[in-house]
C-alpha atoms as a PDB file:
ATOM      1  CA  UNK A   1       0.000   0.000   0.000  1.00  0.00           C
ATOM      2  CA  UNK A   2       1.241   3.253  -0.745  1.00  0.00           C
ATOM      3  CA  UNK A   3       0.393   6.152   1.180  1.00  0.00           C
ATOM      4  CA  UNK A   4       0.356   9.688   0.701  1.00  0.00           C
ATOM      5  CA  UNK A   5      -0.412  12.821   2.919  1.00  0.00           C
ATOM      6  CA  UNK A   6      -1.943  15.680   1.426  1.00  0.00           C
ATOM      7  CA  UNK A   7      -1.439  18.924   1.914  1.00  0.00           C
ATOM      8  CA  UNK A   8      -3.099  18.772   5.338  1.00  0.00           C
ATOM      9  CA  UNK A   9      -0.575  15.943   6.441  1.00  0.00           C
ATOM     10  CA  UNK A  10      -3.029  14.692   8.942  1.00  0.00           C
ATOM     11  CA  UNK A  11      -5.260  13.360   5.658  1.00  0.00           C
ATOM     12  CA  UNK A  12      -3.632  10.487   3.954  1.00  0.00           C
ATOM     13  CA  UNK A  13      -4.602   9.106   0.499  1.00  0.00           C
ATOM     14  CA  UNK A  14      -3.967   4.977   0.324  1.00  0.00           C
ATOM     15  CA  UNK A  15      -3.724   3.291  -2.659  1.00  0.00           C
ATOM     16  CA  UNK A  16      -3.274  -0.458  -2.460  1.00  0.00           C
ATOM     17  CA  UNK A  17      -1.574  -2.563  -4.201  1.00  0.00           C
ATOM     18  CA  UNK A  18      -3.940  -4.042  -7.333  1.00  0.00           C
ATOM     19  CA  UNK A  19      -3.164  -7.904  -9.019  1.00  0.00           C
ATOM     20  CA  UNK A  20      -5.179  -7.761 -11.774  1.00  0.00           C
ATOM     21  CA  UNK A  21      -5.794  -9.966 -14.875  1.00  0.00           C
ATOM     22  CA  UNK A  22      -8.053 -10.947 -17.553  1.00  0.00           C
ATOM     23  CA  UNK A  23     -10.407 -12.842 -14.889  1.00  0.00           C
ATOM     24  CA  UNK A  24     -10.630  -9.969 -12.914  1.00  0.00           C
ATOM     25  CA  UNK A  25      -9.023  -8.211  -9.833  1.00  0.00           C
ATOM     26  CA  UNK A  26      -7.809  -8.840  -6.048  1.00  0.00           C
ATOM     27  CA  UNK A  27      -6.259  -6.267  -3.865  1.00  0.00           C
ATOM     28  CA  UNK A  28      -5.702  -6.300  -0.007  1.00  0.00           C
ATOM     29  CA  UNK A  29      -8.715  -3.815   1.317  1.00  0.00           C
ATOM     30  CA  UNK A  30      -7.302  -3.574   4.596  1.00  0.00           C
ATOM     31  CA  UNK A  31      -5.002  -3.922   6.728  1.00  0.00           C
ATOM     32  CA  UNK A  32      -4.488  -2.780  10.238  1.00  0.00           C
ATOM     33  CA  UNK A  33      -0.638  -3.319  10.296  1.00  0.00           C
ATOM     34  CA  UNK A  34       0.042  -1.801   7.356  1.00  0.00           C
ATOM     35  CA  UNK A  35      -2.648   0.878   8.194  1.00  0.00           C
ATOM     36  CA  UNK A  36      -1.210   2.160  11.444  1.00  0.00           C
ATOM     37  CA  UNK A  37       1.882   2.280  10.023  1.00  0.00           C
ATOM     38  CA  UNK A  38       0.845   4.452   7.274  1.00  0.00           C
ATOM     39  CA  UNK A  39      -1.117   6.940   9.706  1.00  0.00           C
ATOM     40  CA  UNK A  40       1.680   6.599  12.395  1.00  0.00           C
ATOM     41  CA  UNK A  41      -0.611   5.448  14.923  1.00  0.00           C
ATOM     42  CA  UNK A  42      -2.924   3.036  16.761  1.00  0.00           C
ATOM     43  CA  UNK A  43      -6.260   3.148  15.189  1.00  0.00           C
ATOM     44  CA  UNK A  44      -9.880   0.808  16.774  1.00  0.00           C
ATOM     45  CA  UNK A  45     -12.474   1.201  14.316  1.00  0.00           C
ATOM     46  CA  UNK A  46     -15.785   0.062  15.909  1.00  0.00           C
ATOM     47  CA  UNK A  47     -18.358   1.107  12.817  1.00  0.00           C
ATOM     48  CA  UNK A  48     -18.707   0.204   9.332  1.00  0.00           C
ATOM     49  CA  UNK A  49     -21.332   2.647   7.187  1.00  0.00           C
ATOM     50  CA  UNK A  50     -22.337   2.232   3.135  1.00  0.00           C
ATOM     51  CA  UNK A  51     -24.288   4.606   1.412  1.00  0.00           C
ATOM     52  CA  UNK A  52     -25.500   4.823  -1.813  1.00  0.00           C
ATOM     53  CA  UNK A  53     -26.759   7.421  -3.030  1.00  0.00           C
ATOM     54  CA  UNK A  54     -27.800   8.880  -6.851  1.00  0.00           C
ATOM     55  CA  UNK A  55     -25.363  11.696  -9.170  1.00  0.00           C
ATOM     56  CA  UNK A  56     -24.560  15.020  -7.160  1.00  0.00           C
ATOM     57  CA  UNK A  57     -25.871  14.122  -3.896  1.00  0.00           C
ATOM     58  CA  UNK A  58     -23.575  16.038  -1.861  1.00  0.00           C
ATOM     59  CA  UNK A  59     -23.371  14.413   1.675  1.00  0.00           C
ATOM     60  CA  UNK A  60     -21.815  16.941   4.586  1.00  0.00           C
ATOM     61  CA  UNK A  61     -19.815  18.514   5.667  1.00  0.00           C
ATOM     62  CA  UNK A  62     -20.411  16.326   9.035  1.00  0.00           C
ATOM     63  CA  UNK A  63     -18.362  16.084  12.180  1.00  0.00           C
ATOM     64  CA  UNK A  64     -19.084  14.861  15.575  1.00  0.00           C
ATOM     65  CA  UNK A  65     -18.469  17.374  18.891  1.00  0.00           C
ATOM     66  CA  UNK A  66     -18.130  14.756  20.849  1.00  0.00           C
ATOM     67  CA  UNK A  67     -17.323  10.800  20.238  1.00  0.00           C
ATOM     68  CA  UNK A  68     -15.303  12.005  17.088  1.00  0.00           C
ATOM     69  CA  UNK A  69     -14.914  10.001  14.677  1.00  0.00           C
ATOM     70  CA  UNK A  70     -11.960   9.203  12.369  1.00  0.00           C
ATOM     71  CA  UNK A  71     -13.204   8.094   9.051  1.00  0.00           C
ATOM     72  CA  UNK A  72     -11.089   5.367   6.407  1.00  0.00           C
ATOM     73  CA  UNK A  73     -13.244   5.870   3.032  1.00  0.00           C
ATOM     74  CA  UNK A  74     -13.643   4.358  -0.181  1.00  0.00           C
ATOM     75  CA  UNK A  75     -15.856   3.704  -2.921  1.00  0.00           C
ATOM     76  CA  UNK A  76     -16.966   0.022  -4.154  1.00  0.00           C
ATOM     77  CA  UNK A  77     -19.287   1.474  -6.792  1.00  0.00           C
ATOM     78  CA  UNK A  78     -18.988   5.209  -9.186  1.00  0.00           C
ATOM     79  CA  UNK A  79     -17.075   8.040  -7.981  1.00  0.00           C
ATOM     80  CA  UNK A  80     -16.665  10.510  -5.543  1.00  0.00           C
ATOM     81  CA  UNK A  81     -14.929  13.841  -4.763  1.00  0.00           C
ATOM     82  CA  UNK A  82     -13.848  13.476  -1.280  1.00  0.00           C
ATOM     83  CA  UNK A  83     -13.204  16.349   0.894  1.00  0.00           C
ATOM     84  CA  UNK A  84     -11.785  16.945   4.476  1.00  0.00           C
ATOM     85  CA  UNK A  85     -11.906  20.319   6.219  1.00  0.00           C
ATOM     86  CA  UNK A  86      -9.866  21.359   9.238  1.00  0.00           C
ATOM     87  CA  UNK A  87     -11.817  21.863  12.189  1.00  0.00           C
ATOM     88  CA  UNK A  88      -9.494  21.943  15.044  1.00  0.00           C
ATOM     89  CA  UNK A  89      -9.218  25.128  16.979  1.00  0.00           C
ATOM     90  CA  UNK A  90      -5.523  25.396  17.351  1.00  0.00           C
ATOM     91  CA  UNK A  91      -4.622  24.010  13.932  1.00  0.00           C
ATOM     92  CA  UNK A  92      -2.162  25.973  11.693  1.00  0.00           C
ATOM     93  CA  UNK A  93      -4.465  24.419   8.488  1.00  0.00           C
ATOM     94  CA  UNK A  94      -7.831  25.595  10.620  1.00  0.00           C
ATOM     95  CA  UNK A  95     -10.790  26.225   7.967  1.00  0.00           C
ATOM     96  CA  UNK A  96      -8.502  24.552   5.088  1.00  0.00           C
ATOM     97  CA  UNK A  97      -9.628  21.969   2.770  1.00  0.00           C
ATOM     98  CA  UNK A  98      -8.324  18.979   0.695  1.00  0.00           C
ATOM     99  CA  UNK A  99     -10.134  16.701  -1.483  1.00  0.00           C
ATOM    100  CA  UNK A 100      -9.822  13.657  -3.855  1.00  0.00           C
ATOM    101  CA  UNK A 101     -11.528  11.720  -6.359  1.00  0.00           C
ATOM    102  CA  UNK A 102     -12.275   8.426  -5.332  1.00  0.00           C
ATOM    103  CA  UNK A 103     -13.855   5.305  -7.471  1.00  0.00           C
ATOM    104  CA  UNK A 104     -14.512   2.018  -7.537  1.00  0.00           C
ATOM    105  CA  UNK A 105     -11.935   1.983 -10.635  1.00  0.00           C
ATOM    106  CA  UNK A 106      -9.156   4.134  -9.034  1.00  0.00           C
ATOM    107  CA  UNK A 107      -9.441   2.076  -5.563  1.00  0.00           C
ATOM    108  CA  UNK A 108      -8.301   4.649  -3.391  1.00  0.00           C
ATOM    109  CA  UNK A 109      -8.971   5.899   0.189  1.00  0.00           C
ATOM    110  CA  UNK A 110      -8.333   8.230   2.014  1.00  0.00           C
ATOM    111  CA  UNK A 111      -7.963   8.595   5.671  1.00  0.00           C
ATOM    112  CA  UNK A 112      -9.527  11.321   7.373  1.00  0.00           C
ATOM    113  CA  UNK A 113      -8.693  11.784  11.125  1.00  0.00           C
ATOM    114  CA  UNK A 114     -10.653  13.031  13.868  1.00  0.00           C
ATOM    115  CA  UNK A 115     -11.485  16.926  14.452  1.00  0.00           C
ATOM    116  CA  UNK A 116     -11.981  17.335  10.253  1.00  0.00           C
ATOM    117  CA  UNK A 117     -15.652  17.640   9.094  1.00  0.00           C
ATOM    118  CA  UNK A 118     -16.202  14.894   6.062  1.00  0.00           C
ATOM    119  CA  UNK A 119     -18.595  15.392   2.994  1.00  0.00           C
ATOM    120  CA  UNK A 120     -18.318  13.935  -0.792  1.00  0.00           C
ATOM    121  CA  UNK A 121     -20.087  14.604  -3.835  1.00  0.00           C
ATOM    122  CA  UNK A 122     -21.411  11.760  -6.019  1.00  0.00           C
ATOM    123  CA  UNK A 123     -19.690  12.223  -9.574  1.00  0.00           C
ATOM    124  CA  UNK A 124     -21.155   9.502 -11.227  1.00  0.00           C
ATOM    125  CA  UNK A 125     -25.174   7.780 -11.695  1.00  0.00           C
ATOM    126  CA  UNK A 126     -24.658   5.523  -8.561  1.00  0.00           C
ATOM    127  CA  UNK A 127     -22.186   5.472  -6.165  1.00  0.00           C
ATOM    128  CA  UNK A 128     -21.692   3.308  -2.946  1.00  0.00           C
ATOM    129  CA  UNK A 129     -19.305   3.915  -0.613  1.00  0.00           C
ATOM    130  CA  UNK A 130     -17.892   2.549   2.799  1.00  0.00           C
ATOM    131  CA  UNK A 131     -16.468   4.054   5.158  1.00  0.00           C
ATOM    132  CA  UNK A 132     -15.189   2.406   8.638  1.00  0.00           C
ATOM    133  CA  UNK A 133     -15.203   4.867  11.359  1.00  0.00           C
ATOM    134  CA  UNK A 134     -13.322   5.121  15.287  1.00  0.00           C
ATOM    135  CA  UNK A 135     -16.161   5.715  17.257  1.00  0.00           C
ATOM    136  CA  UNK A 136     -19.876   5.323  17.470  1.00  0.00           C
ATOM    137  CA  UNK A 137     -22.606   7.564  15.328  1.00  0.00           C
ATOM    138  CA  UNK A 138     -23.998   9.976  18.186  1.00  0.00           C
ATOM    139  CA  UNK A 139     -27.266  12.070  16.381  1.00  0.00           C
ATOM    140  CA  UNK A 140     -27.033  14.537  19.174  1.00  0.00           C
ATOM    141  CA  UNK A 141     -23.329  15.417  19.133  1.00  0.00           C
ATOM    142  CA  UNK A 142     -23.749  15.203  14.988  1.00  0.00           C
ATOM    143  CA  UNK A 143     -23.334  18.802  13.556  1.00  0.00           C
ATOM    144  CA  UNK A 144     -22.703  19.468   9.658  1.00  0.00           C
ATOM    145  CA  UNK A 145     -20.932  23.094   8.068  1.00  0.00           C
ATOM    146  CA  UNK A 146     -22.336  24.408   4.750  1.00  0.00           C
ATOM    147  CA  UNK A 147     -21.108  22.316   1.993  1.00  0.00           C
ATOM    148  CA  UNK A 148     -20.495  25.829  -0.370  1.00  0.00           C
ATOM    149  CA  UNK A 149     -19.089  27.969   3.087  1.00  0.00           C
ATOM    150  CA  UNK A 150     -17.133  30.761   0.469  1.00  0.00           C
ATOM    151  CA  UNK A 151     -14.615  30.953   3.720  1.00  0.00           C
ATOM    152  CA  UNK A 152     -13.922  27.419   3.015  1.00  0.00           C
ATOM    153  CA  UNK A 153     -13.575  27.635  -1.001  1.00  0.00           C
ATOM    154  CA  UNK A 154     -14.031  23.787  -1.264  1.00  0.00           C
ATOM    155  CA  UNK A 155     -14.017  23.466  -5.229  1.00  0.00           C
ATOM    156  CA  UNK A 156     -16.428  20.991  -5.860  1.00  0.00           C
ATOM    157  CA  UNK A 157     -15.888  19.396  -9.928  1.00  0.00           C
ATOM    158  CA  UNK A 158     -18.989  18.961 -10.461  1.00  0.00           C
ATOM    159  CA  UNK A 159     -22.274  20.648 -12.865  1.00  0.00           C
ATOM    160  CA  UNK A 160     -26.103  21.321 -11.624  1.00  0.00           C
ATOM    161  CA  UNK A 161     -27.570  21.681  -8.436  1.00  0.00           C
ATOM    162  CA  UNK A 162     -26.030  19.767  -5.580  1.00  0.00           C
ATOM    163  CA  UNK A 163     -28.841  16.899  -3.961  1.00  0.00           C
ATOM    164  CA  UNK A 164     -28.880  17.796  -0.283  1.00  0.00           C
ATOM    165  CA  UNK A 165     -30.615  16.149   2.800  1.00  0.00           C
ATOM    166  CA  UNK A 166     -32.695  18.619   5.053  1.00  0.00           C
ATOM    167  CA  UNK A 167     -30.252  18.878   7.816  1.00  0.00           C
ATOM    168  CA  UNK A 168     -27.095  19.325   5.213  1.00  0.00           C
ATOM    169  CA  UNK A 169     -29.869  22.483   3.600  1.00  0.00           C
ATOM    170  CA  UNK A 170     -29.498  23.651   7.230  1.00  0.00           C
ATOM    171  CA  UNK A 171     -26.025  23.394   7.908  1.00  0.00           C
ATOM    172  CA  UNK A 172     -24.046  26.851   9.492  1.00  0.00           C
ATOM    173  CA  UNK A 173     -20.848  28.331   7.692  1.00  0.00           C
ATOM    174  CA  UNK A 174     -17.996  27.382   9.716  1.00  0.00           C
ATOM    175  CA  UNK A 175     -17.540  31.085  11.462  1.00  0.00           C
ATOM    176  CA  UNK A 176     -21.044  29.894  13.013  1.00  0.00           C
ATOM    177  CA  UNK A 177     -20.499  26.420  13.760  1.00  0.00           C
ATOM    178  CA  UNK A 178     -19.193  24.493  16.740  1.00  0.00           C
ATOM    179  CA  UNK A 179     -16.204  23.216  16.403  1.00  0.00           C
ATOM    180  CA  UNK A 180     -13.519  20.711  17.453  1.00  0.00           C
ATOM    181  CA  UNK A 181     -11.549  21.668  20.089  1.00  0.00           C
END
């Protein structure tokens, strides 16, 4: 597995290591040993999520005040453009963002720690992803920032109107929201 931090070093794309042939593929999906070592730490995840959802349904930008929750993601079907934004406090990349295309193709993931709010954008007709997570989902410590914050600039590659739930329609700019601490 190669691994690669971004330009928020905390957020680390993976890509695995693919054997492929005529018959098909088979690549490692995960490994803790080889995971830790990439992050540089210990890591218990505890939850597994999928979603599937339909082109330019943009999920987030969600983060957890309590019970954070680090987030390994990837896509098993379509694409997605991945983002993390810096929500810690104290951090010298505070209110940055960094983003990647994921697919089912490209077999990437990307590991997004805690204190960064998460969100993607479905790129392609349907999408599934997973995404295994280091704590528990807790509704009433669940907050989400505004997906198009202009403080935040995230540059989201794709056309049309973006499919959002009710709570992500509701969601603060960051200058507003709670944040990590």
């Amino acid at each position: 597995m190669q691994a690669t931090p971004l330009a928020i070093p905390d957020v680390i794309l993976l890509e695995p290591k693919v054997f492929g042939d005529d018959r098909g593929f088979f690549f490692e999906s995960f490994n803790q040993a080889q995971f830790e070592a990439a992050i540089g730490k210990k890591i218990i995840f505890v939850q597994d999520n999928h979603s599937r959802s339909a082109k330019n349904v943009l999920r987030g930008l969600h983060y957890q005040t309590q019970q954070a929750q680090g987030k390994l993601v990837r896509v098993v079907a379509g694409e997605i453009f991945d983002v993390a934004v810096d929500i810690r406090k104290d951090s010298p990349t505070f209110g940055k963002w960094v983003g990647e295309v994921l697919s089912a193709d490209n077999k990437r993931q990307l590991w997004v720690p805690e204190g960064f709010a998460h969100g993607f954008v479905t790129l392609s007709d349907k999408t599934e992803v997973l995404y295994k997570t280091t704590d528990y989902y807790a509704p009433n410590f669940e907050r989400s920032i505004q997906w198009n914050d202009p403080e935040i600039g995230i540059q989201w590659p794709f056309n049309g109107d973006a499919l959002l739930s009710e709570k992500d329609k509701k969601a603060l700019p960051l200058a507003q929201s709670e944040i990590f601490t």
